[in-house]
Structure formats: structure tokens, C-alpha cells
Protein backbone atom coordinates (compact mmCIF):
# COMPACT_ATOMS: atom_id res chain seq x y z
CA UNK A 1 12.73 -14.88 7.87
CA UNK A 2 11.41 -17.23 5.78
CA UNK A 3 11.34 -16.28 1.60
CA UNK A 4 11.07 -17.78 -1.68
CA UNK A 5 14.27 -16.81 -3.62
CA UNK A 6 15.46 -16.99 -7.00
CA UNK A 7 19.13 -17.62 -7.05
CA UNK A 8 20.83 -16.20 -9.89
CA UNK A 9 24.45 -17.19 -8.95
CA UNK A 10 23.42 -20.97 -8.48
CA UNK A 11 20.70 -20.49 -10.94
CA UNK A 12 18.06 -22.74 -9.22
CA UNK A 13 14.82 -21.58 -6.83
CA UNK A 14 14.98 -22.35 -3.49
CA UNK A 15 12.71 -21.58 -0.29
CA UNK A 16 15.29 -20.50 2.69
CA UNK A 17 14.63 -20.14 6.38
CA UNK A 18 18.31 -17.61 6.60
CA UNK A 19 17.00 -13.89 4.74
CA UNK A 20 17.49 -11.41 7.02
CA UNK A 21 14.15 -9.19 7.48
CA UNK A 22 14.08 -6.06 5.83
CA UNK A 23 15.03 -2.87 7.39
CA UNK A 24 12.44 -0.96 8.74
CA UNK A 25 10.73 1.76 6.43
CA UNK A 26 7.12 3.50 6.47
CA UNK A 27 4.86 0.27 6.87
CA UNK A 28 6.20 -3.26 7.84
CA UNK A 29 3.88 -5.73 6.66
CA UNK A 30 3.38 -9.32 7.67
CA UNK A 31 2.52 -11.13 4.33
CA UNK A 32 0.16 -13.75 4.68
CA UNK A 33 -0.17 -15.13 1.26
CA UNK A 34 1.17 -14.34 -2.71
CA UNK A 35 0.15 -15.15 -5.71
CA UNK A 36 1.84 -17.12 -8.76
CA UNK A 37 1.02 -16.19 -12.48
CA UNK A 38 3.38 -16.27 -15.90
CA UNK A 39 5.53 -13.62 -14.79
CA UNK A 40 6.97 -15.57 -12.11
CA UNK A 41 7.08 -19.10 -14.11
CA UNK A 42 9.31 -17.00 -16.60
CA UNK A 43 11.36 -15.38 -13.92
CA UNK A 44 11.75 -19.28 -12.63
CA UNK A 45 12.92 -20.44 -15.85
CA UNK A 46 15.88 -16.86 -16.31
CA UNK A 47 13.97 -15.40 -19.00
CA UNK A 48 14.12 -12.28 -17.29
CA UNK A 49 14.43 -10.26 -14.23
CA UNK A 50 16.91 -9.18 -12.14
CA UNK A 51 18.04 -9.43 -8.03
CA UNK A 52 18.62 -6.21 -6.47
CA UNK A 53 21.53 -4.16 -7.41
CA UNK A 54 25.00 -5.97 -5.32
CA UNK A 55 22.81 -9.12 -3.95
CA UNK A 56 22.78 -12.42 -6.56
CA UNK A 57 19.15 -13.68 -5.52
CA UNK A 58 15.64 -11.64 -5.70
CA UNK A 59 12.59 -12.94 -3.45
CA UNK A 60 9.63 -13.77 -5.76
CA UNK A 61 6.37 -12.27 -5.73
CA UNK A 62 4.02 -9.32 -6.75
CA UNK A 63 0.67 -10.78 -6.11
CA UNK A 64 0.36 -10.46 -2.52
CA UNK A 65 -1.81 -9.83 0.33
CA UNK A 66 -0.39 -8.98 3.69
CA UNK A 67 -1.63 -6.75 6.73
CA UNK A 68 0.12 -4.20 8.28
CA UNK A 69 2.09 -4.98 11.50
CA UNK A 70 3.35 -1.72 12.14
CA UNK A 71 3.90 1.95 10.74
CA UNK A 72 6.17 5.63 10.85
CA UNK A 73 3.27 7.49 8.81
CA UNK A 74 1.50 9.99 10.26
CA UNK A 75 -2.52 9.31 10.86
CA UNK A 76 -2.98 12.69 9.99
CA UNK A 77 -0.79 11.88 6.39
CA UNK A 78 -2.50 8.70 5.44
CA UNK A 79 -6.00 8.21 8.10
CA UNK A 80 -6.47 4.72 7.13
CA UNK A 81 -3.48 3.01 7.80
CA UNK A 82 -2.87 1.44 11.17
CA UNK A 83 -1.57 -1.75 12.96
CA UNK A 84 -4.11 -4.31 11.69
CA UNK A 85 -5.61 -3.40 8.36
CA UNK A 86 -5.35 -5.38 5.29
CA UNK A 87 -3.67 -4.16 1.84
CA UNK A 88 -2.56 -5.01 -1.36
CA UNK A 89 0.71 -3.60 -2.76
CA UNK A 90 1.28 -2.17 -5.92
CA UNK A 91 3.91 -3.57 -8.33
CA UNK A 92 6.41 -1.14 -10.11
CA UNK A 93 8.22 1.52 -8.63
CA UNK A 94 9.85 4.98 -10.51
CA UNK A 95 12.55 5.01 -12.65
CA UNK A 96 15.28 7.04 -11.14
CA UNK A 97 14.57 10.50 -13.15
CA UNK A 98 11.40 10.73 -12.42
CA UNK A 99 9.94 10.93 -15.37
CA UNK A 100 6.83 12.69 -16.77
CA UNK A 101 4.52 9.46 -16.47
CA UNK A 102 6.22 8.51 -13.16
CA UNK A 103 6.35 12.47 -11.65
CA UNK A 104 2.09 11.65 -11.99
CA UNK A 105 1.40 8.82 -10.36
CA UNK A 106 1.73 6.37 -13.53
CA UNK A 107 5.02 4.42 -13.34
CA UNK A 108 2.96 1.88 -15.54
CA UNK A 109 3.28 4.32 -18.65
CA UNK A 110 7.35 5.30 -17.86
CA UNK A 111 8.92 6.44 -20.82
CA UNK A 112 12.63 5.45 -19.75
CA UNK A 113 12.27 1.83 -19.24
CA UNK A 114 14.37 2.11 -15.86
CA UNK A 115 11.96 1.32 -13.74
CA UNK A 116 12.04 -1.18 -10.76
CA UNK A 117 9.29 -3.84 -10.31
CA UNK A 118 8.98 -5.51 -6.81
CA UNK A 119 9.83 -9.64 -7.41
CA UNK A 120 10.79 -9.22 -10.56
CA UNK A 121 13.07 -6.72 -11.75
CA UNK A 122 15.55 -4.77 -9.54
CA UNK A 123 13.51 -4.97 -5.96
CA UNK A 124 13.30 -7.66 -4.03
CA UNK A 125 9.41 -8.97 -3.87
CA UNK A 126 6.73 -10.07 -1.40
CA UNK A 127 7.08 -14.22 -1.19
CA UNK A 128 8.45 -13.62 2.02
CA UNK A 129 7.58 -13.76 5.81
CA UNK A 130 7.82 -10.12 5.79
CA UNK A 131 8.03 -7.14 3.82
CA UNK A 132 8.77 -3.24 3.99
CA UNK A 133 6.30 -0.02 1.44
CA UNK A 134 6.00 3.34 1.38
CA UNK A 135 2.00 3.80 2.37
CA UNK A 136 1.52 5.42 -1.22
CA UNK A 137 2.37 2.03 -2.49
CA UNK A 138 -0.42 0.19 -0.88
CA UNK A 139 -4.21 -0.59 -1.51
CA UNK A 140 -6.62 -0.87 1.56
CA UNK A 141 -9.02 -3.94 1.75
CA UNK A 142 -11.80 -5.24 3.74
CA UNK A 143 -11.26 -7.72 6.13
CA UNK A 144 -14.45 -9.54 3.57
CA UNK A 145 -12.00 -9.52 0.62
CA UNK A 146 -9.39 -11.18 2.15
CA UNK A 147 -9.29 -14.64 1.03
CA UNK A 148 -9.74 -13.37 -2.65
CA UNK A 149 -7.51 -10.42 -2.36
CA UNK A 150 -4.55 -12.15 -4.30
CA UNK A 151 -6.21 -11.79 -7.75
CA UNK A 152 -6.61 -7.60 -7.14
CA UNK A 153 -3.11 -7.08 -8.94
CA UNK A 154 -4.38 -9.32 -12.06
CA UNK A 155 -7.95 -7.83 -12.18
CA UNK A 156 -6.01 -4.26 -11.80
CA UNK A 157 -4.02 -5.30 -15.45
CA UNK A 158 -7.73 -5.96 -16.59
CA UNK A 159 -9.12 -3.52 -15.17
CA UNK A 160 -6.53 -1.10 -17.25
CA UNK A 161 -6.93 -2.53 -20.26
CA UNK A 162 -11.15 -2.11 -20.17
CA UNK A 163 -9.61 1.47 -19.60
CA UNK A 164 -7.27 2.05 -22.39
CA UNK A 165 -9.98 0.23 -24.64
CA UNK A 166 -12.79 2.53 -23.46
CA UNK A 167 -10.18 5.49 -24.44
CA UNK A 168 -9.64 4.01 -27.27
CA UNK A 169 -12.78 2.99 -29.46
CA UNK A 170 -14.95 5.67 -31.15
CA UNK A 171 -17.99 4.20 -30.62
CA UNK A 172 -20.09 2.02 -27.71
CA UNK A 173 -18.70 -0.89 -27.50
CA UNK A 174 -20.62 -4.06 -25.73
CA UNK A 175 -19.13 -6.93 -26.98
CA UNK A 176 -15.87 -8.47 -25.88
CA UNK A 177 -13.15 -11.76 -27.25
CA UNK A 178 -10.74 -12.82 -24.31
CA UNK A 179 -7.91 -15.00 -26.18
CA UNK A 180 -6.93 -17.16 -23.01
CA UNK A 181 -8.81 -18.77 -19.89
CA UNK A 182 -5.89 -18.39 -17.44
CA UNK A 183 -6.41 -16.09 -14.28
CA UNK A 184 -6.24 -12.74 -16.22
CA UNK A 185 -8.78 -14.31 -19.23
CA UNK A 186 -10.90 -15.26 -16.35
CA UNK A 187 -10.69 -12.19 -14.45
CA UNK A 188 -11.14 -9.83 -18.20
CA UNK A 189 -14.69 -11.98 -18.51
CA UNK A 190 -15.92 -11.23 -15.29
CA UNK A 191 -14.77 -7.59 -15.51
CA UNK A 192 -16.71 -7.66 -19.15
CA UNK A 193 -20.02 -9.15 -17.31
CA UNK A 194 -20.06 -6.71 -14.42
CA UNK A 195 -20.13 -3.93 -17.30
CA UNK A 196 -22.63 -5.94 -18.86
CA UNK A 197 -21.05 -6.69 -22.51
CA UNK A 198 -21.07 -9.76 -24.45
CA UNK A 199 -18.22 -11.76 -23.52
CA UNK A 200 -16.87 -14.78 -25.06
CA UNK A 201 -13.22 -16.88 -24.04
CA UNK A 202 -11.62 -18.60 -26.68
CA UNK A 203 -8.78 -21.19 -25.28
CA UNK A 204 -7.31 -24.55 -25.86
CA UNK A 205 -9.09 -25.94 -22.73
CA UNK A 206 -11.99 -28.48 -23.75
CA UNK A 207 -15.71 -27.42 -24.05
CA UNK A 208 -16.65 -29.67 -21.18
CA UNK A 209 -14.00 -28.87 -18.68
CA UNK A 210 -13.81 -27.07 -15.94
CA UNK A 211 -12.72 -23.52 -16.80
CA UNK A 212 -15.51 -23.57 -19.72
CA UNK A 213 -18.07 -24.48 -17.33
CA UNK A 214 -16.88 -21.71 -14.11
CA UNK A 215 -17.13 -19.43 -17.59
CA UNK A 216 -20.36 -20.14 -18.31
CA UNK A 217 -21.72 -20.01 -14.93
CA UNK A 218 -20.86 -16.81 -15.18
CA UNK A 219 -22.51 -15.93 -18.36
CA UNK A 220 -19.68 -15.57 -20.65
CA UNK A 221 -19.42 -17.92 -23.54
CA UNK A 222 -16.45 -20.35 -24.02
CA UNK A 223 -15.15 -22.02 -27.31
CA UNK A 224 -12.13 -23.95 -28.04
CA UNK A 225 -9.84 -23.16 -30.98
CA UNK A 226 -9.69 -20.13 -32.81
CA UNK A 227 -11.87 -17.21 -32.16
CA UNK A 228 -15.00 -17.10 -35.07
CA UNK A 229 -16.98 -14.48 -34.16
CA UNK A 230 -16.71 -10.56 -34.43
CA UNK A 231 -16.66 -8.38 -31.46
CA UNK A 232 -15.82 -4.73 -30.43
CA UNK A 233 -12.69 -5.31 -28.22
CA UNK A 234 -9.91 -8.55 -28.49
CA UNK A 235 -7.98 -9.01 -25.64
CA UNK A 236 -5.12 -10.78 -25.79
CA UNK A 237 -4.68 -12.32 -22.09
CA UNK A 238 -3.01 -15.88 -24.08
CA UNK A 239 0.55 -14.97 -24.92
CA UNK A 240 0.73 -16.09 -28.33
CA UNK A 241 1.20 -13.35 -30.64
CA UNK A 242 0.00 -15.72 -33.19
CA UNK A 243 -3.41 -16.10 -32.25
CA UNK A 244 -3.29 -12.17 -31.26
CA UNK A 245 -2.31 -11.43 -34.81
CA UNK A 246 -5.10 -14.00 -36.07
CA UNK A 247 -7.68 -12.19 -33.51
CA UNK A 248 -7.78 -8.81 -35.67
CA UNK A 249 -10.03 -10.34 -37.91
CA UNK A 250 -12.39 -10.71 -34.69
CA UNK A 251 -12.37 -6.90 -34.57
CA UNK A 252 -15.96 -5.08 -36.06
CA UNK A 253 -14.99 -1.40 -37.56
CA UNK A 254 -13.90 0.91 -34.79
CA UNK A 255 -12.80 -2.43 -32.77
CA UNK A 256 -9.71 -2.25 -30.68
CA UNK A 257 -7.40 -5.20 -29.42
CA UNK A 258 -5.55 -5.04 -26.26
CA UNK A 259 -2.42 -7.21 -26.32
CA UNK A 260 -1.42 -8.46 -22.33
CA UNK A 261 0.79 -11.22 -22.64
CA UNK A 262 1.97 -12.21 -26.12
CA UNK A 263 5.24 -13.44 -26.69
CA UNK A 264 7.86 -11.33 -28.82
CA UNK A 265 7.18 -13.17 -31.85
CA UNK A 266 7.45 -11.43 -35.76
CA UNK A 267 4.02 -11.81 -37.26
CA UNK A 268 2.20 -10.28 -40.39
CA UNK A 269 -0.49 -7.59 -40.01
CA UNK A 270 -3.52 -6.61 -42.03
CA UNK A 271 -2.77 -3.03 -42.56
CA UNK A 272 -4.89 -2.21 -44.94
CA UNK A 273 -8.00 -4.17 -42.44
CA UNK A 274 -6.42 -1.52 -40.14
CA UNK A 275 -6.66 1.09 -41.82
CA UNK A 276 -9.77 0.91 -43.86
CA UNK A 277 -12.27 -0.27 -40.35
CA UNK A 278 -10.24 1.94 -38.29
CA UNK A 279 -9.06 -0.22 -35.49
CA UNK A 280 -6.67 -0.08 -33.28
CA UNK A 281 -4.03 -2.74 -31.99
CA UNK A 282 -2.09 -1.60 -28.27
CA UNK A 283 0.06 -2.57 -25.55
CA UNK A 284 -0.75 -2.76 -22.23
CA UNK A 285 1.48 -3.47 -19.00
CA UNK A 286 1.36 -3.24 -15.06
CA UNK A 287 -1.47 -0.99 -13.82
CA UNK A 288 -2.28 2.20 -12.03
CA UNK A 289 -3.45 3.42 -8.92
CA UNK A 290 -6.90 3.84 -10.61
CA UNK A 291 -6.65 0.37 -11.92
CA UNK A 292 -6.39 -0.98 -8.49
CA UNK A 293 -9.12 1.02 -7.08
CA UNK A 294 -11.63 -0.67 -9.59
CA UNK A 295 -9.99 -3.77 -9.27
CA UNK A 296 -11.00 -3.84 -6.40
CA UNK A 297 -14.60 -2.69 -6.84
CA UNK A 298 -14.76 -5.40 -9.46
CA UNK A 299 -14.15 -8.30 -7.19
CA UNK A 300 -16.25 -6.97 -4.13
CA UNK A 301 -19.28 -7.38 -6.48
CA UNK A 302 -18.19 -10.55 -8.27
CA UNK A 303 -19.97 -13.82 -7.16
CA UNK A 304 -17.38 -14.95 -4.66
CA UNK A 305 -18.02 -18.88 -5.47
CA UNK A 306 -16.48 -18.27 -8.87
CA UNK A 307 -13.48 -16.22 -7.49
CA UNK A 308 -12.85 -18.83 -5.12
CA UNK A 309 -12.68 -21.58 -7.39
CA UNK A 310 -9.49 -20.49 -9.01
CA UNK A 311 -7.72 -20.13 -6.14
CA UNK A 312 -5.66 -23.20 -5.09
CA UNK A 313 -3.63 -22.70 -1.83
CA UNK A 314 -0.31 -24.50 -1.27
CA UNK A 315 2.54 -24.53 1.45
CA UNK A 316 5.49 -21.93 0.53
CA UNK A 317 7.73 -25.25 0.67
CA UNK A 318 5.78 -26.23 -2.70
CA UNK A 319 6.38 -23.11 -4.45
CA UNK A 320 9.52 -24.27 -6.02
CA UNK A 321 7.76 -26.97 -7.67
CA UNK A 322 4.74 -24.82 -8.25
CA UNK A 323 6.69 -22.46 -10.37
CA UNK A 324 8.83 -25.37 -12.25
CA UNK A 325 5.92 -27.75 -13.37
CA UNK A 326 2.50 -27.40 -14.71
CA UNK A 327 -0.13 -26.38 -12.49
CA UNK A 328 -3.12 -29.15 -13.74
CA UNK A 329 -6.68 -27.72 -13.27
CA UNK A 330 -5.73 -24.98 -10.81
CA UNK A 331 -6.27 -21.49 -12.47
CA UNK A 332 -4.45 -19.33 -9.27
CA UNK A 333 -2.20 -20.79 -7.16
CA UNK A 334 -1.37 -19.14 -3.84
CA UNK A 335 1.38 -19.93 -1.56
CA UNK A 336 0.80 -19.73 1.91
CA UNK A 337 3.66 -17.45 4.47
CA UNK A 338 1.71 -17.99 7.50
């Protein structure tokens, strides 16, 4: 079969016609398209990640859409899957003891940091002609959702951290800063529309270009630079911990930031801003089964015009350049396995 593979002996990325299919487990799926974000242009450059245990290359991939070609599960076990329908798989997989998080359903909260993550650490992913779950790993779709289906995994890391912040603040919030107008910024203001805050994206892209005009389509507010205004919840969806740290002073008493892609970077902290309005500052990673769920909900009622204009689809024979050089005005870009 056909795959997109990272090869960690040669070190380079290469698309090859020669991986053998995988071996047959509970559903084979036929992929039909996956998904490129940050993850995978850091994978690219060997900032992280890991092949399979005993193999030297890992196929890329963990946005992906794919429909199911055949299946072992019972009907009775799992009544919607069959030859035919649509789904989205989840990402990360248990760590090998099981632990308390895991042993519930929420690998994206282990606690032992052994954990396996499908195209990017340990598991082979989805950038591939074909690909083997277990039905509990999978999301059902409508045959409707299809051609925006890629962004469900992103919206479900939204989707969590509208969750945890929700947990999290002591009072109502309604107002929303999104540090970043990449995919997952995008996708965090559309989630904050749908539940009807006020949502504003601060980013380095200009006032008049295109991602500050899909934005305001929308309804959400866009400003370049540094974020000026006070809001219940920050999140951070830019990777600079920099800005992140700068954000706090966004936060109104009771505010909480969500951090989603900063770098590892040492910065100072107003503690005693902290402490005296009561916020909050957490991590978020991956998502859960929930997450996907309203993911998913999110995106069936979200104006499919705007979802469709940050999608870019290329050939899989691009992908190596996709993941290697900037990506211009495209927001999403989607490789194509079929």
C-alpha cells in the first residue's frame, strides 16, 4: 500500500508505494483523506516522536477520515458499524498499565506518560492507503460531514479545552481571547460563537487578510499584535509561551487560560495577579471521547462555507513538501489517499 512515512534511520520523509498493509484486526478502514497540523511539521523536522517499537519509520497522520471496508465486531456489540459507514479515529491509545485515567475511558489525562499516539509516538498512523482500529477507537459520521470531517480531531482539542475552562471558572463566563488564527484558533472561535460568547483572535496575520476577514464573517473579532482587551477565558492555540505568559493580563478576576500549543520556553509569571483575581493558568492535550462527540456537533451546525475555506486538498505525493515548507494562505491542508 501506499503511505506517507517518516524515516528515522535515513532521517528524511518519503511517500512509498512498498508498506505492506496492516494485519487484519476489528475494523479495516480504507482512508480517504488526513489531515496536516503542527504536530506533524514537528514530527517532520525529529523534534519528537517515535516509529513503532523494532521498525525505523512511523506512517504520519492523526487527522483522518476513512470509511470502513470491512469488520470482526459483532452488530449486536457495536449496531452502527458496518461495511460502508464513515468515521473518524481517535488519537492516543493506553499506556500499558492501564492506568486510572486510561482504565476510564480518558487516555488524554494518563498519569504515566507511556502512552502510544497513532502517527506520532509509538503506533504507526493513518497517512496511508489503509489502516486497522478497535471499533471503540472510532467516531461515526454522516455521509453530510464528510468533506469537513478532517478538522473533528482539532475541534475535539477545542472542544476539551471549552470543557476544562467551563470546569474551571467560578463564575459565567461569555467572553473569549484565542492567541493564534491557525486551524485550532479558527476552530476555538467558531466553537466560542456557537456558545454564543464574545470572541476575539489575536495573531500576526494582517487586519485585511484573509483569515481576519473568514473571522469576521463569522462574528468573531480579529486584531493583530498583542492581545488589549480583557476577557473571561485566554486560549493559547499560538505556541509561543511568550505571548501565553503576556495573555494573563487579558484574564478579568475568576478568568482562566487554557495553554494548547506553547513551546517549552522559561517565562515569568504574575503570581501575585494570580493569586489576588483568582485565575487559573492549565494544560490541555489530546481529547476525549466526549470531546469528539461535540466536536462533532460543533461542526454539523457550523456554516459549512467557512469550514470549507480552510481546507486545501493536495495529492499524498505533495505531502513531503507540505510538511517541510510553509503552507502560504492555506489554514488546513489535507492530503488526498484515494
Amino acid at each position: 500500500m501506499r503511505a506517507l512515512l517518516l524515516d528515522y534511520a535515513e532521517r528524511r520523509i518519503r511517500v512509498a508505494d512498498e508498506v505492506a498493509e496492516p494485519p487484519e484486526g476489528e475494523v479495516y478502514l480504507r482512508v480517504l483523506e488526513c489531515g496536516t497540523c503542527g504536530t506533524d511539521r514537528d514530527l517532520a523536522a525529529f523534534a519528537f516522536g517515535a516509529p513503532p517499537e523494532g521498525e525505523s519509520a512511523l506512517i504520519l497522520g492523526h487527522e483522518a477520515v476513512a470509511v470502513v471496508e470491512r469488520t470482526t465486531v459483532e452488530r449486536s456489540a457495536v449496531d452502527w458499524l458496518k461495511p460502508g459507514d464513515y468515521v473518524v479515529p481517535s488519537v492516543r491509545r493506553a499506556c500499558p498499565g492501564n492506568c486510572a485515567s486510561c482504565a476510564r475511558g480518558r487516555r488524554d489525562f494518563c498519569v504515566t506518560g507511556e502512552y502510544r499516539e497513532r502517527g506520532i509516538l509509538g503506533l504507526h498512523g493513518y497517512c496511508a492507503t489503509w489502516a486497522v482500529d478497535r471499533a471503540e477507537d472510532l467516531f461515526p459520521i454522516s455521509a453530510s460531514l464528510v468533506g469537513v470531517a478532517v478538522l473533528v480531531e482539532p475541534m475535539s482539542v477545542v472542544e476539551k479545552a471549552y470543557t476544562m475552562a467551563l470546569r474551571l471558572h467560578l463564575g459565567e463566563p461569555r467572553s473569549v481571547v484565542i492567541l493564534g488564527a491557525g486551524a485550532v484558533g479558527i476552530l476555538a472561535a467558531w466553537a466560542g460563537l456557537r456558545r454564543g460568547w464574545q470572541v476575539t483572535v489575536v495573531s500576526q496575520e494582517p487586519e485585511d487578510g484573509f483569515r481576519a476577514g473568514l473571522l469576521r464573517t463569522a462574528g468573531a473579532s480579529y486584531r493583530n499584535g498583542r492581545p488589549g482587551m480583557v476577557a473571561d477565558v485566554v486560549i493559547e492555540a499560538c505556541g509561543s509561551a511568550a505571548l501565553a505568559s503576556a495573555a494573563i493580563g487579558c484574564l478579568k478576576p475568576l478568568g482562566v487560560m487554557i495553554v494548547l500549543g506553547a513551546r517549552n520556553e522559561m517565562v515569568a509569571l504574575p503570581f501575585l495577579d494570580l493569586i489576588v483575581g483568582n485565575r487559573i493558568v492549565a494544560g490541555s492535550v489530546n481529547a476525549g471521547p466526549e470531546d469528539f462527540g461535540q466536536a462533532i456537533q460543533t461542526l454539523a451546525a457550523t456554516e459549512r462555507s467557512w469550514l470549507e475555506a480552510m481546507i486545501e486538498r493536495r495529492p499524498l505525493a505533495q505531502a513531503a513538501a507540505s510538511l517541510t515548507a510553509k503552507s502560504g494562505e492555506a489554514i488546513k491542508v489535507v492530503h488526498c489517499l484515494h
